[in-house]
C-alpha atoms as a PDB file:
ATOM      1  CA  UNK A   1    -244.099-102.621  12.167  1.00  0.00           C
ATOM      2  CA  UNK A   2    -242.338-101.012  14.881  1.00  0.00           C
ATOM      3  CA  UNK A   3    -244.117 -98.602  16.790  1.00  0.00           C
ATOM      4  CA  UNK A   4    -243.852 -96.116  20.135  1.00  0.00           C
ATOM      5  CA  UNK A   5    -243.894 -97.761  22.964  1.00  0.00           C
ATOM      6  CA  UNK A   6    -241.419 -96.098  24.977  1.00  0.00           C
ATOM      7  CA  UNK A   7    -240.424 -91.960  25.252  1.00  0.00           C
ATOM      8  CA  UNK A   8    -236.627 -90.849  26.140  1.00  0.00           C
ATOM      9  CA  UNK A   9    -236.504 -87.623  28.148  1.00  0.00           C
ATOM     10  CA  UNK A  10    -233.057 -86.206  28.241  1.00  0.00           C
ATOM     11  CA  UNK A  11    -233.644 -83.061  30.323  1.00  0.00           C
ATOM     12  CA  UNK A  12    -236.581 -80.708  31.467  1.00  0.00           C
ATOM     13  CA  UNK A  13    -238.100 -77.422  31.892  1.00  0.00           C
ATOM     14  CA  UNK A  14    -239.554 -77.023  35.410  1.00  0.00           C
ATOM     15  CA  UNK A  15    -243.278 -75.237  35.266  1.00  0.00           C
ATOM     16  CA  UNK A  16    -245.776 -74.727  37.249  1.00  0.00           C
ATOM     17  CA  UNK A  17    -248.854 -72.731  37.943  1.00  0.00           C
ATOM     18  CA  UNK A  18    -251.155 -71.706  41.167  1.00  0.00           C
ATOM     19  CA  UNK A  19    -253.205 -74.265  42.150  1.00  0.00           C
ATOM     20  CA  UNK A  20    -257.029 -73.380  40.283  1.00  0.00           C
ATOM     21  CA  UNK A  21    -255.702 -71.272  37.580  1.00  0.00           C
ATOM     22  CA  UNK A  22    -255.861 -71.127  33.562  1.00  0.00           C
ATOM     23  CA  UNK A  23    -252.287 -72.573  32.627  1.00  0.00           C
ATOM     24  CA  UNK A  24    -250.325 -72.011  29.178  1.00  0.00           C
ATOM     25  CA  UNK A  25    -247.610 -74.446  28.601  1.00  0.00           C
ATOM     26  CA  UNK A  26    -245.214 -73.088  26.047  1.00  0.00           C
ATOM     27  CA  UNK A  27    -241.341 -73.713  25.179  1.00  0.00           C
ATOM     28  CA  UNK A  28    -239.674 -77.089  24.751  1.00  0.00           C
ATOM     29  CA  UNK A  29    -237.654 -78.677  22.058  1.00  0.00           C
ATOM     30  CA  UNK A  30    -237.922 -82.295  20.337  1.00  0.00           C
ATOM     31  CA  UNK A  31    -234.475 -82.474  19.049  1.00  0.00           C
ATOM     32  CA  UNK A  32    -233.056 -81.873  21.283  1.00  0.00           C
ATOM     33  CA  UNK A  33    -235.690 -83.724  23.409  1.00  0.00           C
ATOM     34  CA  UNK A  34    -235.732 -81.103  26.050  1.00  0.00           C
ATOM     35  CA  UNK A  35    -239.664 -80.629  26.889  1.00  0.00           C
ATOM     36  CA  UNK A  36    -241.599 -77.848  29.220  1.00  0.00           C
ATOM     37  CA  UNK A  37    -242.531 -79.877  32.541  1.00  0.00           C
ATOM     38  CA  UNK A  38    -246.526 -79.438  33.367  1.00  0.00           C
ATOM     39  CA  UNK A  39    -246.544 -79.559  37.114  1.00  0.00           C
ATOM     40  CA  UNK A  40    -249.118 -82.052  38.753  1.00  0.00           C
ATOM     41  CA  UNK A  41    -252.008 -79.816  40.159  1.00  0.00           C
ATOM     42  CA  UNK A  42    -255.304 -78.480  40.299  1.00  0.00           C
ATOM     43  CA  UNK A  43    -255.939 -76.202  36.954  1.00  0.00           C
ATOM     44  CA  UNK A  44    -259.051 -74.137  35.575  1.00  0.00           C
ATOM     45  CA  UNK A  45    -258.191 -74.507  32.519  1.00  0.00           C
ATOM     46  CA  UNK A  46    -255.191 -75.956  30.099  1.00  0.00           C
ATOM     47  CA  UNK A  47    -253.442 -74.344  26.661  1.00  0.00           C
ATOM     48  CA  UNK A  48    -250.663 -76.063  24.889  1.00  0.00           C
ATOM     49  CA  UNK A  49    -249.037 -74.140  22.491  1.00  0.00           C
ATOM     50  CA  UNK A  50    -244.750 -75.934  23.260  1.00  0.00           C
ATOM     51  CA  UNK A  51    -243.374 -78.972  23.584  1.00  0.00           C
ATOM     52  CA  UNK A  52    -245.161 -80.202  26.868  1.00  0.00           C
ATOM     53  CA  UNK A  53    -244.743 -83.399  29.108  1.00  0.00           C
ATOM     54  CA  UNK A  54    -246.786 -84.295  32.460  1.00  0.00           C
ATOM     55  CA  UNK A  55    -244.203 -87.123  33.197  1.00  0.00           C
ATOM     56  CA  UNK A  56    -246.033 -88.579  36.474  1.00  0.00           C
ATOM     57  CA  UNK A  57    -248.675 -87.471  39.647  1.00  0.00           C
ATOM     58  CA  UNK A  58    -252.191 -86.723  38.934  1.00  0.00           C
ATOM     59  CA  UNK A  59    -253.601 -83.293  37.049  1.00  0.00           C
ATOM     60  CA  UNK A  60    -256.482 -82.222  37.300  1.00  0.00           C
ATOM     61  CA  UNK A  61    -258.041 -79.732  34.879  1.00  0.00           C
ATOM     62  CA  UNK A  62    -261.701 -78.340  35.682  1.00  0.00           C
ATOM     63  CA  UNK A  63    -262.352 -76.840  32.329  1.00  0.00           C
ATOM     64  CA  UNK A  64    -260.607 -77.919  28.761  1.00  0.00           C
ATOM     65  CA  UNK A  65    -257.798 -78.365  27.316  1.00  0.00           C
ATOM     66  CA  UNK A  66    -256.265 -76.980  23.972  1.00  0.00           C
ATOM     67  CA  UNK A  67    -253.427 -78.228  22.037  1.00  0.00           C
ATOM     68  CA  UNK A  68    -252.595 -75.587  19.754  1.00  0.00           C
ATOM     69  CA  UNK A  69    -251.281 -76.518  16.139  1.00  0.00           C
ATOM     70  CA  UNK A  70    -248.067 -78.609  15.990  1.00  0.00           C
ATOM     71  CA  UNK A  71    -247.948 -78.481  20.131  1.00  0.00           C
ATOM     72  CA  UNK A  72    -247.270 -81.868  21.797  1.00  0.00           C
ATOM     73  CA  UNK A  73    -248.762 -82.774  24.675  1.00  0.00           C
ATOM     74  CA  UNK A  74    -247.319 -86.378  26.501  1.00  0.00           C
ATOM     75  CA  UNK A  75    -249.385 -87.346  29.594  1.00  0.00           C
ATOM     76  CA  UNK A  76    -247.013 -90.335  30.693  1.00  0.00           C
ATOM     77  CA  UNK A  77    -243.657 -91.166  30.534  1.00  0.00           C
ATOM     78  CA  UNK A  78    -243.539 -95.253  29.849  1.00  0.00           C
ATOM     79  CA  UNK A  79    -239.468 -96.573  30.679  1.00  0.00           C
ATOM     80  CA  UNK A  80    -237.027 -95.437  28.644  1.00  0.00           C
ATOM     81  CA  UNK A  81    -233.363 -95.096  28.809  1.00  0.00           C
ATOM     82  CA  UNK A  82    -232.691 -95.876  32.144  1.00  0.00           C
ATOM     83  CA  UNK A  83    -235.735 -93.964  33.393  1.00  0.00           C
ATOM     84  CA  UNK A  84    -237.859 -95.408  35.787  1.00  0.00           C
ATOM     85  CA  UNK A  85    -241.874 -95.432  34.615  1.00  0.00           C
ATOM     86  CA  UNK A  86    -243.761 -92.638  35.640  1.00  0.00           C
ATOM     87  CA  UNK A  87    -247.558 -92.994  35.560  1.00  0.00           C
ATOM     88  CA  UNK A  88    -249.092 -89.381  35.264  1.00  0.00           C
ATOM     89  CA  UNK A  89    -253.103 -89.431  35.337  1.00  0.00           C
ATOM     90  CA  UNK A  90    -255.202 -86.882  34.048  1.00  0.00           C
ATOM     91  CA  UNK A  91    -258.841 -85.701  34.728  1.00  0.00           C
ATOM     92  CA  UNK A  92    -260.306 -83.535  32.360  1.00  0.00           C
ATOM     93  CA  UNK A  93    -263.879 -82.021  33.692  1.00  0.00           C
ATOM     94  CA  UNK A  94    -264.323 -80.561  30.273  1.00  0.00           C
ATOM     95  CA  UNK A  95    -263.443 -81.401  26.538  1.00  0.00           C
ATOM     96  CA  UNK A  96    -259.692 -81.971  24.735  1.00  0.00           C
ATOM     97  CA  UNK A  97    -259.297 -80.042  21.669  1.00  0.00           C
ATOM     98  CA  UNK A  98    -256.385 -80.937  19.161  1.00  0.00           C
ATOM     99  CA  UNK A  99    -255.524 -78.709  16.348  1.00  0.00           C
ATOM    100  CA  UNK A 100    -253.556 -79.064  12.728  1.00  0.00           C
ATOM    101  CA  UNK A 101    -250.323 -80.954  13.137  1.00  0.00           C
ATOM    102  CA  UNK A 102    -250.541 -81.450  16.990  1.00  0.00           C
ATOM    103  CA  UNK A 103    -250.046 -84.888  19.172  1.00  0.00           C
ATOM    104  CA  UNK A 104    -251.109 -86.349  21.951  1.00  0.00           C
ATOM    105  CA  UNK A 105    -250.408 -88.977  24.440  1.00  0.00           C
ATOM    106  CA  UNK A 106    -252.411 -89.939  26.837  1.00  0.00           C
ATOM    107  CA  UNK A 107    -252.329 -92.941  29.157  1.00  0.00           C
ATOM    108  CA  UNK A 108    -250.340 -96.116  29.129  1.00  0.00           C
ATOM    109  CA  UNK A 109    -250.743 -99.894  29.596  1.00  0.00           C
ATOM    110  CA  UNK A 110    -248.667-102.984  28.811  1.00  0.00           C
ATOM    111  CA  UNK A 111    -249.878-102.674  25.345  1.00  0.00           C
ATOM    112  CA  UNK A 112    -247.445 -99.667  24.912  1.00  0.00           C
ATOM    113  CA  UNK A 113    -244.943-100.868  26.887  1.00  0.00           C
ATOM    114  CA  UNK A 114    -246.072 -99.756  30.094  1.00  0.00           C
ATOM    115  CA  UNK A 115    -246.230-102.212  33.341  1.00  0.00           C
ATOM    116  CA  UNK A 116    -249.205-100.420  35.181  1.00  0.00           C
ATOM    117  CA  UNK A 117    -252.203 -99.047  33.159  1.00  0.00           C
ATOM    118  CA  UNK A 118    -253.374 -96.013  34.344  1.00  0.00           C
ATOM    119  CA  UNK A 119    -256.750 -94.326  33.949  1.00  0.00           C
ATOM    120  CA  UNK A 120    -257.195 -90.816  32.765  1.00  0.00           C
ATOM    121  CA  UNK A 121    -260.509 -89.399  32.175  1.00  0.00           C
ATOM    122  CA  UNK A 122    -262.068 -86.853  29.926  1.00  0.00           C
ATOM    123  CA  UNK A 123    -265.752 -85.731  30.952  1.00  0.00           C
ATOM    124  CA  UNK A 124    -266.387 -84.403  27.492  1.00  0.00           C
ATOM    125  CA  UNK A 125    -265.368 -84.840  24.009  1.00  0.00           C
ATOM    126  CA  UNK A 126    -261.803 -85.156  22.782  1.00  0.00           C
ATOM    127  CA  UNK A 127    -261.765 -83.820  18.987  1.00  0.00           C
ATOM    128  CA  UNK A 128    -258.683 -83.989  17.007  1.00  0.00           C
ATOM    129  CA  UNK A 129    -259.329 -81.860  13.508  1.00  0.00           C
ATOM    130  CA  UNK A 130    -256.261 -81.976  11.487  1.00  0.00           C
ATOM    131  CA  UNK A 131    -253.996 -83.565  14.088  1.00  0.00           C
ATOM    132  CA  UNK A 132    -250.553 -85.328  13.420  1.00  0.00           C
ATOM    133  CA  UNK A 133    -250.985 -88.239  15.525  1.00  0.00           C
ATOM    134  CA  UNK A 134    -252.511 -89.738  18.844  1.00  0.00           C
ATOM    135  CA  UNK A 135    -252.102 -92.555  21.143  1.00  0.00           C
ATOM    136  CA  UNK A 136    -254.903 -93.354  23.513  1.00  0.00           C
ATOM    137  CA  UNK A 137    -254.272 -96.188  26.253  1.00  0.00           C
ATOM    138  CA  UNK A 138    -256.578 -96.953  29.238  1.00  0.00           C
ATOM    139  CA  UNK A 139    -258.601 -93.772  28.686  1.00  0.00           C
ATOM    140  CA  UNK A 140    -261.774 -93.033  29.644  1.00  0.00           C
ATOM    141  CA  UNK A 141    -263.716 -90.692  27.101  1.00  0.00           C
ATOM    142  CA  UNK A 142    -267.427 -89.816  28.346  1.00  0.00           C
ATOM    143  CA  UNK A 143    -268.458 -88.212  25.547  1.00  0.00           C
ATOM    144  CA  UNK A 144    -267.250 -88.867  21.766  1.00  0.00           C
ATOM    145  CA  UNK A 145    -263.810 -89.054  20.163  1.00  0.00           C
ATOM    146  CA  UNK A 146    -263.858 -87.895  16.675  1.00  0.00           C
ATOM    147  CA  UNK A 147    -260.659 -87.679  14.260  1.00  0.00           C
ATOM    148  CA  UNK A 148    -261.037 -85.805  11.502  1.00  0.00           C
ATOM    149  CA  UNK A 149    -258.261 -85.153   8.887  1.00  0.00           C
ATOM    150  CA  UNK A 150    -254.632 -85.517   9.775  1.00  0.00           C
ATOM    151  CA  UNK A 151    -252.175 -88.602   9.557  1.00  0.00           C
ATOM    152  CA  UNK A 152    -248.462 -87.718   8.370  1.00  0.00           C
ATOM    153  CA  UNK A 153    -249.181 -89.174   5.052  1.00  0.00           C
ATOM    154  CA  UNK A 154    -246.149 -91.165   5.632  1.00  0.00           C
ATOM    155  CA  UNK A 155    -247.443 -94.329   3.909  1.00  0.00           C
ATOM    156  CA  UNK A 156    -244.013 -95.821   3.575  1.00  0.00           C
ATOM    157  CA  UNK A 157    -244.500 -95.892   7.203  1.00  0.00           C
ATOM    158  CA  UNK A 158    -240.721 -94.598   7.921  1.00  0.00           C
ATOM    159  CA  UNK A 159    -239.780 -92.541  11.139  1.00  0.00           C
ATOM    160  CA  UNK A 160    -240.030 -88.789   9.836  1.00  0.00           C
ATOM    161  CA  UNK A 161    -237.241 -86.867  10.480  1.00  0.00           C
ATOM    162  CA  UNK A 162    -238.766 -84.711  12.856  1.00  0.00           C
ATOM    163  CA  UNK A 163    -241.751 -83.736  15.068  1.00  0.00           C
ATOM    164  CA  UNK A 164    -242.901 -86.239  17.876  1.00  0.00           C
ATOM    165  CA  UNK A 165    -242.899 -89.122  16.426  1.00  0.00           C
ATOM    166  CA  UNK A 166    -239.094 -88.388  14.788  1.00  0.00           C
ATOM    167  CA  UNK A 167    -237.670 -87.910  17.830  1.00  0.00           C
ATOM    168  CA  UNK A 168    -238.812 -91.340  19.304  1.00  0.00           C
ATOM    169  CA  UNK A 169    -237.985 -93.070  15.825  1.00  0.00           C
ATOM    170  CA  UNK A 170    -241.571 -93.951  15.437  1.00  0.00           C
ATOM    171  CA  UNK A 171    -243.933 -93.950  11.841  1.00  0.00           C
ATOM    172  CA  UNK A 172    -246.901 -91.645  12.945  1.00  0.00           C
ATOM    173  CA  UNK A 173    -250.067 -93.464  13.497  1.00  0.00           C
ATOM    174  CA  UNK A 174    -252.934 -93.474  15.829  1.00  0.00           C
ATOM    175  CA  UNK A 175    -254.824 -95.410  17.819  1.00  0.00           C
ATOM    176  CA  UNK A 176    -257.025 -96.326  20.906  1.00  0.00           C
ATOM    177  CA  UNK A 177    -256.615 -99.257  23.707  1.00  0.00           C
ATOM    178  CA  UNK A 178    -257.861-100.414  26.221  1.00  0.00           C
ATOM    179  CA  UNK A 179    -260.073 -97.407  27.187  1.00  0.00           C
ATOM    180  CA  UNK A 180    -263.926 -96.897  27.186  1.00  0.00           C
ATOM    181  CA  UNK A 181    -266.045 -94.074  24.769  1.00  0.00           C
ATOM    182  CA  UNK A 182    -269.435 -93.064  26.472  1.00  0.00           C
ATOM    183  CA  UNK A 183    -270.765 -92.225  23.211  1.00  0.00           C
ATOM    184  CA  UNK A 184    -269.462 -92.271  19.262  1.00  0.00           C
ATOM    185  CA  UNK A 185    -266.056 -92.298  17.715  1.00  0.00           C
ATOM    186  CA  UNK A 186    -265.613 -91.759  14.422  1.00  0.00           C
ATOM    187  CA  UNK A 187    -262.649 -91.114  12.064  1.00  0.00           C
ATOM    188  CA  UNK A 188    -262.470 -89.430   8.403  1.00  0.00           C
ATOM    189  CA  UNK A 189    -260.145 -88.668   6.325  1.00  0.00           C
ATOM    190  CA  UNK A 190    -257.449 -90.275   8.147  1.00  0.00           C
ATOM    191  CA  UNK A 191    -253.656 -90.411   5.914  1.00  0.00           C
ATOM    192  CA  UNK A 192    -251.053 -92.032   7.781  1.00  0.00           C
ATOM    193  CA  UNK A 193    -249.332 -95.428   8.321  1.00  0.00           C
ATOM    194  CA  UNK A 194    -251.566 -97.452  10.610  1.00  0.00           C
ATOM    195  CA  UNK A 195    -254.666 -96.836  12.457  1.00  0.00           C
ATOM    196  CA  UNK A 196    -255.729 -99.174  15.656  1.00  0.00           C
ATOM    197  CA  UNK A 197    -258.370 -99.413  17.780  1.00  0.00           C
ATOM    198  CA  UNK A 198    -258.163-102.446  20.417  1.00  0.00           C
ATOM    199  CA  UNK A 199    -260.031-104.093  23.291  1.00  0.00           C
ATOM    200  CA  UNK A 200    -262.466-100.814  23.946  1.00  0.00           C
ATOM    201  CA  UNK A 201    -265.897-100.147  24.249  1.00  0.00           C
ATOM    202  CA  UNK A 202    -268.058 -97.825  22.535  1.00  0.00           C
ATOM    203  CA  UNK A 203    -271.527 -96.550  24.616  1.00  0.00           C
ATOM    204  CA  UNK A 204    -272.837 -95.610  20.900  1.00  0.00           C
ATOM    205  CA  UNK A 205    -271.492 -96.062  16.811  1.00  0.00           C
ATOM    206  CA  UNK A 206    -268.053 -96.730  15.775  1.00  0.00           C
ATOM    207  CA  UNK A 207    -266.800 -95.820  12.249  1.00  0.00           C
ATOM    208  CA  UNK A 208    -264.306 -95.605   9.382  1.00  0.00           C
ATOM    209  CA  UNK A 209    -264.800 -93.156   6.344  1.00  0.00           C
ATOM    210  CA  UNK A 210    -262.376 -92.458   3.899  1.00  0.00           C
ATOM    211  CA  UNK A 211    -258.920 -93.662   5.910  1.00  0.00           C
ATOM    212  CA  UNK A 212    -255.660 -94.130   3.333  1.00  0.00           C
ATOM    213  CA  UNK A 213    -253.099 -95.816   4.954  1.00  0.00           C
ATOM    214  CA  UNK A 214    -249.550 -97.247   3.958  1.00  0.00           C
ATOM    215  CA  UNK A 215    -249.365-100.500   6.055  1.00  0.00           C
ATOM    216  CA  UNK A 216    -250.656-103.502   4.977  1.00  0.00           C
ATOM    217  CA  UNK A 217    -252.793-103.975   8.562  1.00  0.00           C
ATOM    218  CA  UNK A 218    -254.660-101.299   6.819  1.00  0.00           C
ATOM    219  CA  UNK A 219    -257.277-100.401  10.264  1.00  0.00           C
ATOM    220  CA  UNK A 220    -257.128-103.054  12.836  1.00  0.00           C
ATOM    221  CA  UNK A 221    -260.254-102.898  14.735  1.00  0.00           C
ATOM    222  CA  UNK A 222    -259.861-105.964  17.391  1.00  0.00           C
ATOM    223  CA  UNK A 223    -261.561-107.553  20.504  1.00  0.00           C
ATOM    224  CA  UNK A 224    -263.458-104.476  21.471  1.00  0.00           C
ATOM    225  CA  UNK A 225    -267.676-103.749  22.199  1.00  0.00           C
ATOM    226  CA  UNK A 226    -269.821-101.389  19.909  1.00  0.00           C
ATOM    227  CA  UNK A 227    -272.782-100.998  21.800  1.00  0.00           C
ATOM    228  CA  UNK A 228    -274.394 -99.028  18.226  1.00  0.00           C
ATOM    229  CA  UNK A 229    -273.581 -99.578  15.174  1.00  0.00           C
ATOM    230  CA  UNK A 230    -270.096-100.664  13.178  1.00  0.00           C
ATOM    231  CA  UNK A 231    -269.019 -99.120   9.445  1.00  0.00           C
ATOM    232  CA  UNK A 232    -266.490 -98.920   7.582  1.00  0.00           C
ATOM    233  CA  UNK A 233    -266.915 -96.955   3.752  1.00  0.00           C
ATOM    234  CA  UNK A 234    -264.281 -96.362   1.586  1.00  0.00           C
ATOM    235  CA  UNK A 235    -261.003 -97.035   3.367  1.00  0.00           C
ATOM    236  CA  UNK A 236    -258.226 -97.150   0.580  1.00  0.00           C
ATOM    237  CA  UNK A 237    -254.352 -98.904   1.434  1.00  0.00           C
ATOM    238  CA  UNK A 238    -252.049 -97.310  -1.022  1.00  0.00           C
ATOM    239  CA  UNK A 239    -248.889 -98.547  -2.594  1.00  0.00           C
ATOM    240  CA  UNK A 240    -246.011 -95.902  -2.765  1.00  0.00           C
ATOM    241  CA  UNK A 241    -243.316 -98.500  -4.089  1.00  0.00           C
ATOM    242  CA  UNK A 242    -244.867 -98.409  -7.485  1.00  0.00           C
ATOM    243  CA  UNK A 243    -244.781 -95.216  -9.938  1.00  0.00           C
ATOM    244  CA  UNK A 244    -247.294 -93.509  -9.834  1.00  0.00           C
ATOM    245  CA  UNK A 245    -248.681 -94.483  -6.052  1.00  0.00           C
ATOM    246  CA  UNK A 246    -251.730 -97.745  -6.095  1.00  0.00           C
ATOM    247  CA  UNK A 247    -255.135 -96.877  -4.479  1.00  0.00           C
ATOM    248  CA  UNK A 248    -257.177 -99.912  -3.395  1.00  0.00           C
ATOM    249  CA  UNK A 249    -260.329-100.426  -1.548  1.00  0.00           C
ATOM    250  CA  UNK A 250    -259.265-102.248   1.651  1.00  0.00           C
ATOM    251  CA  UNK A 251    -261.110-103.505   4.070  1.00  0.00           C
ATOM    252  CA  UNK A 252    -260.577-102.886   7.771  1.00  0.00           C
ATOM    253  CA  UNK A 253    -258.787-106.289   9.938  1.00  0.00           C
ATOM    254  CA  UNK A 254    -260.270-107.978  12.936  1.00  0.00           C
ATOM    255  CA  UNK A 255    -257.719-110.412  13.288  1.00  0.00           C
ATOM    256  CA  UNK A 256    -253.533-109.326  14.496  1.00  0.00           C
ATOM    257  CA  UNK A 257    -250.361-110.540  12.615  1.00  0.00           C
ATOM    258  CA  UNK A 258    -248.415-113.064  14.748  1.00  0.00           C
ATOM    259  CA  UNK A 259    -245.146-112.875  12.695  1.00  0.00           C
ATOM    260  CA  UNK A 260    -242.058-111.427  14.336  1.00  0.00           C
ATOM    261  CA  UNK A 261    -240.902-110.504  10.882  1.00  0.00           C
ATOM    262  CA  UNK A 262    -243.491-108.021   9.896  1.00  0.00           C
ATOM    263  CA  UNK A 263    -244.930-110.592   7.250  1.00  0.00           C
ATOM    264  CA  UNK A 264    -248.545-110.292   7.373  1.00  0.00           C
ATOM    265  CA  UNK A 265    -249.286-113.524   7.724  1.00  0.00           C
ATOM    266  CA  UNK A 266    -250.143-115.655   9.642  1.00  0.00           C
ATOM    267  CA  UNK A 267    -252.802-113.524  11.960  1.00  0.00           C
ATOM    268  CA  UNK A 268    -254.996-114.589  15.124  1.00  0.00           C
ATOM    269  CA  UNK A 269    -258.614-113.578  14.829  1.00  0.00           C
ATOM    270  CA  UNK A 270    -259.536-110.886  17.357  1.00  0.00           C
ATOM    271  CA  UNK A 271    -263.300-110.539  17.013  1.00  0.00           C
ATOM    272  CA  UNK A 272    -265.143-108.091  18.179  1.00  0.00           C
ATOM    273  CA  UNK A 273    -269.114-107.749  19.723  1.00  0.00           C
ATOM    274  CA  UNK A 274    -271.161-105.099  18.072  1.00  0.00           C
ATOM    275  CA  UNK A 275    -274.897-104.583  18.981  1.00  0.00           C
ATOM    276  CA  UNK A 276    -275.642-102.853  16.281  1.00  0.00           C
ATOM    277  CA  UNK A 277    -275.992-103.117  12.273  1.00  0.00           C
ATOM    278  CA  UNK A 278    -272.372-103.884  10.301  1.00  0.00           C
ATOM    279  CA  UNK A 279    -272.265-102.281   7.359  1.00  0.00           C
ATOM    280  CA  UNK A 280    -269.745-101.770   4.558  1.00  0.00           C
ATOM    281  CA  UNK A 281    -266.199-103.531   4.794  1.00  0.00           C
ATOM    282  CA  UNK A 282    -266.676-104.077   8.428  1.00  0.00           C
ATOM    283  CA  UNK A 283    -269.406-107.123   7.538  1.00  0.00           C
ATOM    284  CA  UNK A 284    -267.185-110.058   7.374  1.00  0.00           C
ATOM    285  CA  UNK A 285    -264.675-111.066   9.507  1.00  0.00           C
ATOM    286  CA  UNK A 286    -261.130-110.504   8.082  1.00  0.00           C
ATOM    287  CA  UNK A 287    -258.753-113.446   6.764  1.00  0.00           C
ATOM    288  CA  UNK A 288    -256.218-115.263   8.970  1.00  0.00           C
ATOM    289  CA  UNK A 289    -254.578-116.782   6.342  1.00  0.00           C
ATOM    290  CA  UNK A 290    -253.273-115.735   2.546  1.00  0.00           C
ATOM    291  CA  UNK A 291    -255.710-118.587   1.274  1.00  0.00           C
ATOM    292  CA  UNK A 292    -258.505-117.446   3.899  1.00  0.00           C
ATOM    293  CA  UNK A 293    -261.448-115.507   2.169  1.00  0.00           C
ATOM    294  CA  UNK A 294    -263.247-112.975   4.016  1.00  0.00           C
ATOM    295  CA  UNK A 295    -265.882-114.311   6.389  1.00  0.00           C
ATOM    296  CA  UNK A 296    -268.366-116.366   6.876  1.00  0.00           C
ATOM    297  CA  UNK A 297    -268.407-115.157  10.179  1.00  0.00           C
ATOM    298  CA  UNK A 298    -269.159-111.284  11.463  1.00  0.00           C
ATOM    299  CA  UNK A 299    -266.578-108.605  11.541  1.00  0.00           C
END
């Protein structure tokens, strides 16, 4: 499936605050893609309520930031159209908030198209409760990343014609890469296209409850380190080309699709180490091949 990897900027919105102070970023437009410009800086405290890009530099933000509902918040610019990559890090000394219908982006690596990875941190928590969609690369989370809710519910995984991931002609999804969680992540409730999680490590539990996604891959949880405990409970792939929509119990991968033709098959296992107990669909590992059953092996 074809996914972000790169963000077009056509024009900007010059902001910027005193050095040390609570900031509101506010304004911008998607379409046309026309966001407010955060200025690299030394900030109290961070609201995002607009369209709002911190396209390179470093930020740092003492106390938390807040993405308001449907506000966008992009903290890197990876090349696109001509542009030349800009690699924007941000500290956070307190906890990232995301609200109903918002999206983030924060960090890149080569994974998302990116030549350099860069290395943002977050001192607390980042929770996303209801949020639309976000990509997490080369992050550093101290405390615990929790998803709850949100997804576009796009499950024919097709570009929506707006928001975010319209204007960069992307399905919405989420995932995490090559970053480090001090403590848990979890995710619930989860409705979109695709859900990854990829060469990380988690300081506690890792887990899956209740995700409904549209792309085959289902949740690909690959090469990463769960210091707790791994599971996975009732994650459903659904089937919109038949009348009404198929539900089906569907087991998380640990193994990527090699084909360049979006077949499913064949796929290299990516295994991953977990300290703790497996439980639920995240027992076996996942089949490489159509005639491969689950297994024998650990997820």
């Amino acid at each position: 499936m074809a996914l972000l990897t790169s963000v077009l900027v056509s024009s900007t919105t010059a902001s910027a605050a005193a050095a040390g102070a609570n900031y509101t970023c506010s304004g911008g437009t998607l379409q046309p893609l026309n966001p407010s410009i955060i200025a690299p800086g030394n900030y109290k405290s961070l609201t995002v309520t607009g369209i709002c890009f911190i396209p390179g530099g470093t930020t740092n933000v003492r106390g938390n930031i807040s993405i308001h509902r449907n506000a966008v918040l992009v903290v890197n610019v990876p090349a696109g159209g001509g542009m030349p990559e800009d690699d924007a890090t941000l500290n956070v000394g307190g906890s990232v908030s995301v609200g109903q219908g918002a999206s983030l982006i924060l960090g890149c690596a080569p994974s998302f198209g990116c030549a350099n990875t860069t290395h943002s941190v977050i001192q607390g928590n980042l929770d996303a409760d209801g949020a639309l969609g976000l990509l997490l690369h080369g992050d550093t989370i101290l405390g615990n990343l929790s998803v709850t809710g949100g997804g576009g519910k796009n499950y024919d995984c097709i570009p929506p014609a707006t928001g975010l991931f319209g204007a960069f002609g992307s399905p919405v999804y989420t995932t995490f890469e090559d970053g480090t969680i001090g403590r848990n992540a979890s995710f619930t409730d989860y409705k979109s296209c695709w859900l990854g999680f990829a060469r990380a490590y988690v300081g506690g539990n890792l887990s899956y409850t209740h995700i409904i996604l549209g792309d085959p891959d289902g949740v690909e949880i690959l090469a990463s380190v769960v210091n707790g405990n791994l599971s996975c409970h009732r994650n459903l792939l659904v089937d919109v080309s038949k009348t009404p929509a198929v539900y089906t119990l569907h087991s998380p991968w640990d193994s990527a699709d090699l084909s360049t033709t979006g077949s499913l098959f064949p796929r290299q296992a990516e295994p991953n180490t977990v300290y703790g107990k497996r439980s639920g669909q995240c027992v076996l590992n996942s089949p490489t091949s159509p005639t491969d059953p689950p297994g024998p092996g650990p997820f």
